[in-house]
N, C-alpha and C. Protein backbone atom coordinates (compact mmCIF):
# COMPACT_ATOMS: atom_id res chain seq x y z
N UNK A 1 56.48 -125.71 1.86
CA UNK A 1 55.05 -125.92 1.94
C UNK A 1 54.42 -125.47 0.62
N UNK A 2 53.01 -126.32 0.63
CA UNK A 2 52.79 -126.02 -1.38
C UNK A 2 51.33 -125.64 -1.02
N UNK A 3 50.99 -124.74 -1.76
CA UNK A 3 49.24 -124.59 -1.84
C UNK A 3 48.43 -125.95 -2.15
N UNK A 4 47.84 -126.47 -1.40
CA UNK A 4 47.06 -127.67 -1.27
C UNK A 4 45.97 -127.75 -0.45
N UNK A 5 44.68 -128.68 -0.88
CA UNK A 5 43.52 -128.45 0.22
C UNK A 5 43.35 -128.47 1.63
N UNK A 6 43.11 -127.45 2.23
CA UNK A 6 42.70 -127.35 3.93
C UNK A 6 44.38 -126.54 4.51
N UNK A 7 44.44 -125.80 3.15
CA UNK A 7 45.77 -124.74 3.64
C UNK A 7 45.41 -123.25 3.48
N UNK A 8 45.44 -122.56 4.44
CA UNK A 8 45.47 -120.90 4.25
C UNK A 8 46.79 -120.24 3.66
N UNK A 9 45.81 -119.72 2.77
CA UNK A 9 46.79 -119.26 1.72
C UNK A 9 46.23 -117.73 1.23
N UNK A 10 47.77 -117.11 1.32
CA UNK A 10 47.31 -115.53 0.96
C UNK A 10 48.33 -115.08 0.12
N UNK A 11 47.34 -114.41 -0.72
CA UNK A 11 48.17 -113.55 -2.17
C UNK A 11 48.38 -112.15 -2.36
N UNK A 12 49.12 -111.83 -2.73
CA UNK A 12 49.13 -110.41 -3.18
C UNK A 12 48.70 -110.39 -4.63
N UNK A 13 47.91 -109.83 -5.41
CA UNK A 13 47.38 -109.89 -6.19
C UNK A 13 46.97 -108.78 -7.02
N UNK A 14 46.71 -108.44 -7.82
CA UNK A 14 45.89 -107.45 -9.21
C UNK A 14 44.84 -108.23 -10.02
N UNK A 15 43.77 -107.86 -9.84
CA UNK A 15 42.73 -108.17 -11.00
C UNK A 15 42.62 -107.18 -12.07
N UNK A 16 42.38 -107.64 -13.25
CA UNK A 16 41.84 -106.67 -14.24
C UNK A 16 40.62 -107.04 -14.74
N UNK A 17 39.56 -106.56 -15.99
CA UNK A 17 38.70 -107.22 -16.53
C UNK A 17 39.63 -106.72 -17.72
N UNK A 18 38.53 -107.21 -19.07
CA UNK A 18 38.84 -107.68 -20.50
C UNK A 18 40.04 -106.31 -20.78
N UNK A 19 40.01 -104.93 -20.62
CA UNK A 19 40.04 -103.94 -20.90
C UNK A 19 41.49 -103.57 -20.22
N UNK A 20 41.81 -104.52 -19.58
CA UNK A 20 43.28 -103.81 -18.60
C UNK A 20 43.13 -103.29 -17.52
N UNK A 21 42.08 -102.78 -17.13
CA UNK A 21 42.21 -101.98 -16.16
C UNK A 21 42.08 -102.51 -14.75
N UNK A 22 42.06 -102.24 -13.91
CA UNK A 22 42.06 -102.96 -12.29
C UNK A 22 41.08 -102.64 -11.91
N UNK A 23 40.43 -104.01 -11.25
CA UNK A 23 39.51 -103.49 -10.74
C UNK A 23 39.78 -103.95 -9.22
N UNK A 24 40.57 -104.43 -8.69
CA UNK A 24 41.15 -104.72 -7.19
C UNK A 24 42.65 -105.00 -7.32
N UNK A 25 43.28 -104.48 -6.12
CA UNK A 25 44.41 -105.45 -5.69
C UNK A 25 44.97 -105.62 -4.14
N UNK A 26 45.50 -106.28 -3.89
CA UNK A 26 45.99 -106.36 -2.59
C UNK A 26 46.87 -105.01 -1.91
N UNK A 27 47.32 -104.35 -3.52
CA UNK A 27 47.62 -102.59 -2.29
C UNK A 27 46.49 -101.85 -2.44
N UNK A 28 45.54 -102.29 -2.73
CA UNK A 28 43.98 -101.46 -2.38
C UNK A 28 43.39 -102.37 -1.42
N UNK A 29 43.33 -103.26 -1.21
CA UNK A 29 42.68 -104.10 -0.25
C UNK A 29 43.10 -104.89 1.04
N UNK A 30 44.81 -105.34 0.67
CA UNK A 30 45.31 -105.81 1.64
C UNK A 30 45.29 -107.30 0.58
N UNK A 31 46.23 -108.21 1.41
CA UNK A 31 46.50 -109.44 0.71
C UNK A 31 45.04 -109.94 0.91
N UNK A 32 44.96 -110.86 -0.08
CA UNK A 32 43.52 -111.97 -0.04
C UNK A 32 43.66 -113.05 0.60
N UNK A 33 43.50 -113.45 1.82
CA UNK A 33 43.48 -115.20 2.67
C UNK A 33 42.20 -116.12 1.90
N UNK A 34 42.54 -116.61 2.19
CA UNK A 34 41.64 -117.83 1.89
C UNK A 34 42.11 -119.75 1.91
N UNK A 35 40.98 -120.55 2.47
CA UNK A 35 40.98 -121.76 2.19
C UNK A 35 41.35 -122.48 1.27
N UNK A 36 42.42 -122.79 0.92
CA UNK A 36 41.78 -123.66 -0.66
C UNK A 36 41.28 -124.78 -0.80
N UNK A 37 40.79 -124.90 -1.39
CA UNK A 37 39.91 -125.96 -1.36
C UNK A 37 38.62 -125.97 -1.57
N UNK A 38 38.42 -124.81 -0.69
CA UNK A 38 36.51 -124.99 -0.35
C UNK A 38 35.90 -123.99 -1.00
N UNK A 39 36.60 -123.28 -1.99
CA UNK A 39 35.68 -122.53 -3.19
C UNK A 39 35.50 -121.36 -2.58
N UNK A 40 36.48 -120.73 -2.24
CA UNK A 40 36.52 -119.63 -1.22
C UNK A 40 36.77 -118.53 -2.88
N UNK A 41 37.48 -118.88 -3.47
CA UNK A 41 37.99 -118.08 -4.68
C UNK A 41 37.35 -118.67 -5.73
N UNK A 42 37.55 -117.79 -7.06
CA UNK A 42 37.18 -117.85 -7.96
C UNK A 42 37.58 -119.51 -8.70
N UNK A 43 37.43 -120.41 -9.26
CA UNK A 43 37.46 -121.47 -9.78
C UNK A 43 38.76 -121.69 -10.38
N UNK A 44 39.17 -120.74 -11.59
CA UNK A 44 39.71 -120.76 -12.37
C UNK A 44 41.10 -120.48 -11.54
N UNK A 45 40.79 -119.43 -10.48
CA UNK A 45 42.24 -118.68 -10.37
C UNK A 45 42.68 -119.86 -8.67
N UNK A 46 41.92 -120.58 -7.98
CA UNK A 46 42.02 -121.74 -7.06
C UNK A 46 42.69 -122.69 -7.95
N UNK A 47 42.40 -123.49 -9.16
CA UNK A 47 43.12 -123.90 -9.96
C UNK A 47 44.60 -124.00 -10.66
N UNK A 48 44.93 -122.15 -11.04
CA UNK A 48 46.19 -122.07 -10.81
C UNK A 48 47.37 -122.00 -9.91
N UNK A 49 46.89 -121.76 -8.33
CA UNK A 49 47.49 -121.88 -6.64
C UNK A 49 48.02 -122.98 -6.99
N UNK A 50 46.98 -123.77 -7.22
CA UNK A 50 47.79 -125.61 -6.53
C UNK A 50 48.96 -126.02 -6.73
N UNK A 51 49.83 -126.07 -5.59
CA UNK A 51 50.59 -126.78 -5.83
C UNK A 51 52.18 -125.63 -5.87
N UNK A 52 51.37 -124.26 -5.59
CA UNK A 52 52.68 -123.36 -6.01
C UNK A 52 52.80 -122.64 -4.79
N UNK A 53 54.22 -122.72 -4.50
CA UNK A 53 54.64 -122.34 -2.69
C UNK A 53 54.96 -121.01 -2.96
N UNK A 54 55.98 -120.40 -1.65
CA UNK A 54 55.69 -119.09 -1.14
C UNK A 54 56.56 -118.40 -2.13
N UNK A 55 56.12 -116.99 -2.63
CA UNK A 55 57.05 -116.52 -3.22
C UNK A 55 56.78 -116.44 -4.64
N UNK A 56 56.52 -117.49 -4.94
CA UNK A 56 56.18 -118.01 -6.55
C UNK A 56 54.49 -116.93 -6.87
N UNK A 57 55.25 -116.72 -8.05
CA UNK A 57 54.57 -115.84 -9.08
C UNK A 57 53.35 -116.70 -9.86
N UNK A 58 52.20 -115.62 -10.35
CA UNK A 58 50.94 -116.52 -10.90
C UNK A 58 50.34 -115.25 -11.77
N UNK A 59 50.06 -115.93 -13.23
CA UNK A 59 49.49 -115.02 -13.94
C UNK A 59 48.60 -115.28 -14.53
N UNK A 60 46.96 -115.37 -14.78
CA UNK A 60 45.98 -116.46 -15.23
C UNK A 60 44.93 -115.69 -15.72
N UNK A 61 44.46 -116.18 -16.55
CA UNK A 61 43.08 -115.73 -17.82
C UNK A 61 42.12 -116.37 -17.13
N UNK A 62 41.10 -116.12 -16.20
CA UNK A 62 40.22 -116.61 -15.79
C UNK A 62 38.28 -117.03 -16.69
N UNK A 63 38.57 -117.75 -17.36
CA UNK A 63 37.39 -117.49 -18.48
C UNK A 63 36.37 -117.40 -17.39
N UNK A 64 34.70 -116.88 -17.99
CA UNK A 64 33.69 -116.91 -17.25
C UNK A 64 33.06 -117.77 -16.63
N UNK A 65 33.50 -118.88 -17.55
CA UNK A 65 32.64 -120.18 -16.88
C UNK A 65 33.16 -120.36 -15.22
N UNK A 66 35.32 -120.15 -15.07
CA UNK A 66 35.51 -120.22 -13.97
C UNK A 66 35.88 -118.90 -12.96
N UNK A 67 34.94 -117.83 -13.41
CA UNK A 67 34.91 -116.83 -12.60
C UNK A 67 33.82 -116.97 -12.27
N UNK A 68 33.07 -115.99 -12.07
CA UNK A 68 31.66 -115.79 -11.16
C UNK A 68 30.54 -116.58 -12.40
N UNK A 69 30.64 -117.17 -13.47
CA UNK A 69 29.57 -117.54 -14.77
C UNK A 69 29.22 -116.67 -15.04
N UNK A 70 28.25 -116.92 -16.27
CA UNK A 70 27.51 -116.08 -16.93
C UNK A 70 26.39 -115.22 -16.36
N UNK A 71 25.94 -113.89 -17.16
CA UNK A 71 25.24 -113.34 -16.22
C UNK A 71 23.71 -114.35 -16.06
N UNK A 72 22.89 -114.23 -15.61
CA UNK A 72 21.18 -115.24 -15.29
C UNK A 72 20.34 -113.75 -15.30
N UNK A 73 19.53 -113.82 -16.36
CA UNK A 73 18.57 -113.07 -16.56
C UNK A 73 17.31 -113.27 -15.39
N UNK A 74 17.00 -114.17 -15.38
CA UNK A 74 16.45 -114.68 -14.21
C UNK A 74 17.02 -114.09 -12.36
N UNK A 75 17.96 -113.45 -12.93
CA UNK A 75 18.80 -112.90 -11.33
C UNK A 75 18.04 -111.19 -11.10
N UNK A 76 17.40 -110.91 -12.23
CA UNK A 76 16.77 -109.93 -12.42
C UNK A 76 15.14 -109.83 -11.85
N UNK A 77 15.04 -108.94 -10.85
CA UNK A 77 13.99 -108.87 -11.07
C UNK A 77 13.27 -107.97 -10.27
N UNK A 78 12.07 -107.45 -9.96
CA UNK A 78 10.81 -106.30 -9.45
C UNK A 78 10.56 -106.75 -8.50
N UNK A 79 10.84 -105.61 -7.31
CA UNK A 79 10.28 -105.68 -6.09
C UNK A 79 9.53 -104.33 -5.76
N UNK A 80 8.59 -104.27 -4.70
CA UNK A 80 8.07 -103.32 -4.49
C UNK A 80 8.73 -101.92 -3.71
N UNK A 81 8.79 -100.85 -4.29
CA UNK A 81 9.73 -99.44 -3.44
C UNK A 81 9.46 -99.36 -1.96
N UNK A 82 8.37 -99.93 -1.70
CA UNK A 82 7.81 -99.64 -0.16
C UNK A 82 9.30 -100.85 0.76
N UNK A 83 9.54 -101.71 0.11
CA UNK A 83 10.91 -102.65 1.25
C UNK A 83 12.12 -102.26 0.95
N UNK A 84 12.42 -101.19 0.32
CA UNK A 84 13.86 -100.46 0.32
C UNK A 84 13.40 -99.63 1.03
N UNK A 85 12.32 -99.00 1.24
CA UNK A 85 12.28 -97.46 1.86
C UNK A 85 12.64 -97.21 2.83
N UNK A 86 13.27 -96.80 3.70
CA UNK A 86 13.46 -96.86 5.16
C UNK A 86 14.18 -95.53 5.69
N UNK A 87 14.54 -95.35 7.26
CA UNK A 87 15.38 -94.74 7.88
C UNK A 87 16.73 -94.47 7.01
N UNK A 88 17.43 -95.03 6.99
CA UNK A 88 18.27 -95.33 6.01
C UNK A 88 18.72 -95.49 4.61
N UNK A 89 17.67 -96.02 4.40
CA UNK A 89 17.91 -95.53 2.77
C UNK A 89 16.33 -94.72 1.84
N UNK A 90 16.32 -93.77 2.12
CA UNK A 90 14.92 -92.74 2.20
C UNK A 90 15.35 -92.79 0.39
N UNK A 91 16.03 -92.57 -0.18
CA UNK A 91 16.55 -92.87 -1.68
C UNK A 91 17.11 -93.38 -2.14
N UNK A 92 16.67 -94.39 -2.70
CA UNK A 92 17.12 -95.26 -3.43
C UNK A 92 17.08 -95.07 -5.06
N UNK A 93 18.88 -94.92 -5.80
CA UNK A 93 19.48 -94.64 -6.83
C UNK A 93 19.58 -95.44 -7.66
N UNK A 94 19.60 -96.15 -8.92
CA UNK A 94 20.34 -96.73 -9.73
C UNK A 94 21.87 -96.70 -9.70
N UNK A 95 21.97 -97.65 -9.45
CA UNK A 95 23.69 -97.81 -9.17
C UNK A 95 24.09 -98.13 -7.60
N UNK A 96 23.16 -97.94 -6.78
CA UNK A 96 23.19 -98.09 -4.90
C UNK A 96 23.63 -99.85 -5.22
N UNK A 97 24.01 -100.67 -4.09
CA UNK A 97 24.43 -101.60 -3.86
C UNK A 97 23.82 -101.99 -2.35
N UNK A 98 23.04 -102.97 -2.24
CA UNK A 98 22.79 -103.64 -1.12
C UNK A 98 22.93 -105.07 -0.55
N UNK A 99 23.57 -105.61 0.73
CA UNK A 99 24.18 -107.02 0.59
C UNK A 99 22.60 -107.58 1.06
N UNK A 100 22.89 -108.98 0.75
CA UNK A 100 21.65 -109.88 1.65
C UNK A 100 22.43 -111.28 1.30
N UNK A 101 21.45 -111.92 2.36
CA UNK A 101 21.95 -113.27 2.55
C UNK A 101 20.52 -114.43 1.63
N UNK A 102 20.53 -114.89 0.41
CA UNK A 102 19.53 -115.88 0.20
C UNK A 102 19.80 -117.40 0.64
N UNK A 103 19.14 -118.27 0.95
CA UNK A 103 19.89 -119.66 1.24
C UNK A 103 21.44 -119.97 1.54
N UNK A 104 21.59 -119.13 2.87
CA UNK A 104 22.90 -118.91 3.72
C UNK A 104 23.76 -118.26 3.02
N UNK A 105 23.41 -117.89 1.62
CA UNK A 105 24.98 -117.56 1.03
C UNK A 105 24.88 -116.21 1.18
N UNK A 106 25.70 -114.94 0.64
CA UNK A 106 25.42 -113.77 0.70
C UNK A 106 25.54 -113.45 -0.94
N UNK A 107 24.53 -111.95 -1.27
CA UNK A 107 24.24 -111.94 -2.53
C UNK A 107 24.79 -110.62 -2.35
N UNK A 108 25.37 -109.88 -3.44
CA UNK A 108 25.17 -108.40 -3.48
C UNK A 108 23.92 -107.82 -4.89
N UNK A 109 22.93 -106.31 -4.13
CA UNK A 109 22.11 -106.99 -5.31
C UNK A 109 22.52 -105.55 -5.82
N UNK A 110 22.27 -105.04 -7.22
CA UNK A 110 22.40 -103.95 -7.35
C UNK A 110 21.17 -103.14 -8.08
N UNK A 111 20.85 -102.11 -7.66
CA UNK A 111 19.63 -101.31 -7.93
C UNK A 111 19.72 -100.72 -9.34
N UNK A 112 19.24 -101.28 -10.45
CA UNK A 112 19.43 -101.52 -12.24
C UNK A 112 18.38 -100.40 -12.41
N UNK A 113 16.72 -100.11 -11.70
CA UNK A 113 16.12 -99.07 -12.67
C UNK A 113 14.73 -99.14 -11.50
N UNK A 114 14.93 -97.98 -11.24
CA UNK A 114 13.74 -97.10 -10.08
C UNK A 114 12.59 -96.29 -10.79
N UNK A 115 11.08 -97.04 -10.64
CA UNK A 115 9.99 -95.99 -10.47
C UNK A 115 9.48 -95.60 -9.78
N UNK A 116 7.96 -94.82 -10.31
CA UNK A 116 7.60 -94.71 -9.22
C UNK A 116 6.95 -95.65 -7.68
N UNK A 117 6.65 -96.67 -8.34
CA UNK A 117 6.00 -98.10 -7.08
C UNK A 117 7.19 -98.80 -7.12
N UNK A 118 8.22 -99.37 -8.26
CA UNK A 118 9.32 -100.85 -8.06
C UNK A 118 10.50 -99.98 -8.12
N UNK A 119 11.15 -101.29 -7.90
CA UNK A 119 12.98 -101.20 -8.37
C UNK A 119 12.99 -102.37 -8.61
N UNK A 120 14.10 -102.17 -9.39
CA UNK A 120 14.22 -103.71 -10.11
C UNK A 120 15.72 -103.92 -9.85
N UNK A 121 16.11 -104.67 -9.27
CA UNK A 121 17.36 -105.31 -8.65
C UNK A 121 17.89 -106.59 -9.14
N UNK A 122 19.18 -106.29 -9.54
CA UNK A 122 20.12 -107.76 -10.39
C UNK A 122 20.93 -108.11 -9.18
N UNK A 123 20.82 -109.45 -9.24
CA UNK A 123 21.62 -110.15 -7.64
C UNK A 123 22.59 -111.32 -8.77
N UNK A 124 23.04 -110.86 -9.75
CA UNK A 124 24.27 -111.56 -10.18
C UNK A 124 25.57 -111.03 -9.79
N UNK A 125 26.42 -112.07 -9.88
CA UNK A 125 27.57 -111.09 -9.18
C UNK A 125 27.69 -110.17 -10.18
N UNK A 126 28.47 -108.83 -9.50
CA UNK A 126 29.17 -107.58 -10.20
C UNK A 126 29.64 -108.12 -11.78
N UNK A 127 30.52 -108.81 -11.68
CA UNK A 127 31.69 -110.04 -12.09
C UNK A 127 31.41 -110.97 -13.27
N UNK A 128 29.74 -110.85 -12.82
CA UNK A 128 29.41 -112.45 -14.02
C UNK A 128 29.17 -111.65 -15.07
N UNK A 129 29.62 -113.17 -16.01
CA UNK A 129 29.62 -112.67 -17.69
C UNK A 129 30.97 -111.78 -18.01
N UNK A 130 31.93 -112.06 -17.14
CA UNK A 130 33.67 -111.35 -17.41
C UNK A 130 34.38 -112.36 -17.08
N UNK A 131 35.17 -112.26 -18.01
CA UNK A 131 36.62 -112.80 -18.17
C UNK A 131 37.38 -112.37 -17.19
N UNK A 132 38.41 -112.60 -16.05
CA UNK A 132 38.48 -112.08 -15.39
C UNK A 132 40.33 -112.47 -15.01
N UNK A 133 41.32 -111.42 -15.14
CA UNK A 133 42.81 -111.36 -15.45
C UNK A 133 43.37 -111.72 -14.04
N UNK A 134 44.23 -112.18 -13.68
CA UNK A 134 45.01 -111.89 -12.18
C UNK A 134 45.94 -112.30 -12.38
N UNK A 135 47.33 -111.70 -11.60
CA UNK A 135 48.57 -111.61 -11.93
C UNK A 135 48.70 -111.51 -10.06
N UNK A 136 50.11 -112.15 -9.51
CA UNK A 136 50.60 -111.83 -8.06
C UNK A 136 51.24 -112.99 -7.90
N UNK A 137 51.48 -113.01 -6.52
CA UNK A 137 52.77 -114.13 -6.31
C UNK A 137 52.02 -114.67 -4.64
N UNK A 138 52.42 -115.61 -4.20
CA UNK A 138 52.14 -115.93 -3.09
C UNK A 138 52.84 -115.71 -2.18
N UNK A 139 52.23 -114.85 -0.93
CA UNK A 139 52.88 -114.44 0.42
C UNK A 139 53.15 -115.05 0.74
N UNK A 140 51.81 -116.32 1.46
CA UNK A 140 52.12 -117.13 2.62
C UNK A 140 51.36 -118.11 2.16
N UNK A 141 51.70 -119.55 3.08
CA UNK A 141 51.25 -120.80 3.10
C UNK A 141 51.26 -120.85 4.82
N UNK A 142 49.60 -121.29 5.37
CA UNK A 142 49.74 -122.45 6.82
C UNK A 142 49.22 -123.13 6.41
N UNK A 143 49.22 -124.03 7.77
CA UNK A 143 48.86 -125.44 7.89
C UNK A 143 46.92 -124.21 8.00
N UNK A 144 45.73 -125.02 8.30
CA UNK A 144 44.84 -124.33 8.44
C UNK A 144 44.38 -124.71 10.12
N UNK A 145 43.58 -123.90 10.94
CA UNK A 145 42.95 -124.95 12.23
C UNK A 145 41.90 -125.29 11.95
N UNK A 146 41.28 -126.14 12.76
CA UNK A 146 40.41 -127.31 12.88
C UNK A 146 39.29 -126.28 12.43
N UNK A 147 38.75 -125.18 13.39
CA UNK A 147 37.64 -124.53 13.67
C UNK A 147 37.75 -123.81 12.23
N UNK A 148 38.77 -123.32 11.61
CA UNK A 148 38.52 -122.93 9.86
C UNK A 148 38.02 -123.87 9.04
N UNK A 149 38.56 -125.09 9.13
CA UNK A 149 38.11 -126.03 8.46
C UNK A 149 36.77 -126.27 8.74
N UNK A 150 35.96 -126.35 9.58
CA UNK A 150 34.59 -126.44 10.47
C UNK A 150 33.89 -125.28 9.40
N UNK A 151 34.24 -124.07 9.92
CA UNK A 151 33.65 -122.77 8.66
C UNK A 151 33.78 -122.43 7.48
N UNK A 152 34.76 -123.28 7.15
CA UNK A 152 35.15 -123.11 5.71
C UNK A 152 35.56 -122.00 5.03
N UNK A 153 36.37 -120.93 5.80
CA UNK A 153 37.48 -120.15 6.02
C UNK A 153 38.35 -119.53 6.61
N UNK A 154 39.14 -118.64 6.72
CA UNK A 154 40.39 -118.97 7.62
C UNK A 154 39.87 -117.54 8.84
N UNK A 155 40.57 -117.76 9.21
CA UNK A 155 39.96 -116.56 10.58
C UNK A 155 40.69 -115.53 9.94
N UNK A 156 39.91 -114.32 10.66
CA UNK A 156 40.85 -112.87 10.57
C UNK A 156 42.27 -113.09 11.47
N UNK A 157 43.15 -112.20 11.41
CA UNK A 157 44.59 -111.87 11.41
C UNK A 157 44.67 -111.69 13.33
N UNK A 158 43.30 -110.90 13.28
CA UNK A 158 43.41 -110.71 14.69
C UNK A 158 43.05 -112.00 15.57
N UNK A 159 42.45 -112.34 15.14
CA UNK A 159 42.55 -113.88 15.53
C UNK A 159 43.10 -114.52 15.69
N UNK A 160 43.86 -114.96 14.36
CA UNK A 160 45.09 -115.84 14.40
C UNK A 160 45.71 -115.16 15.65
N UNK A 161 45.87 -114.24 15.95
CA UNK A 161 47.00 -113.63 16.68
C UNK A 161 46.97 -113.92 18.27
N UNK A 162 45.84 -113.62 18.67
CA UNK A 162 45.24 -114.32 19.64
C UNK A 162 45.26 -115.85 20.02
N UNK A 163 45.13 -116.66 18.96
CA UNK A 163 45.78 -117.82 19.05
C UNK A 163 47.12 -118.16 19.06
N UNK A 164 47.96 -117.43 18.90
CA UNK A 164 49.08 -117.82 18.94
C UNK A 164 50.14 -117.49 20.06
């Protein structure tokens, strides 16, 4: 079986950025599943999968254009301190991380510079504007089910399991 579209496919993997260093891998995280096909992964590194079955090794220079792009200055910008404030987050840091969802997708935004009335929050990925390294081999290849294909990714493990 070969990595090809509407197949779940999971890697063991290492990322680095420009510098060597790691910034994820599958023995910090667990293997990565994913769709291929449906842009579940990074561009560049979906590109090098295709076509390469179980076992087989992958080592790829992900330029920016096909990692997360360039950073968007425009991703920047001032909101008022009073809609972070809450139960929960009574302080809000430079450097805090908060998820949200804009036009169905999910953003992570990160808190760049706090006064006294704003914060000013960048909702580019972590990622954009890096070159981005990955090295690993492929675990597994399935066929995918119907209802992944429908969501446009593969179910959790416990799931599968349940189905089977």
């Amino acid at each position: 079986m070969l990595v090809a579209r509407k197949m779940v496919v999971s890697i063991e993997f290492v990322l680095k950025n420009e510098k060597g260093e790691i910034l994820d891998s599958s023995e910090k995280s667990g293997n990565l599943s994913y769709l291929h096909g449906y842009r579940n992964i990074v561009e560049g590194l979906e590109e090098v999968l295709e076509g390469k079955k179980i076992g087989e090794s992958f080592s790829v220079s992900v330029p920016v254009e096909k990692a997360y792009g360039p950073r968007d200055e425009n991703m920047i910008f001032t909101v008022p301190k009073a809609n972070f404030i809450d139960e929960e987050n009574p302080d809000v840091k430079v450097g805090m991380e908060f998820e949200t969802t804009i036009d169905d997708a999910p953003y992570i935004l990160t808190v760049v510079a706090v006064d006294v009335d704003n914060i000013k929050i960048d909702a580019n990925h972590p990622l954009a504007g890096k070159a981005l390294y990955f090295e690993g081999k492929i675990a597994n290849i399935r066929k995918s089910y119907s209802d992944e294909l429908v969501q446009g990714y593969p179910i959790k493990e416990e799931e599968e399991e349940e189905k089977a």
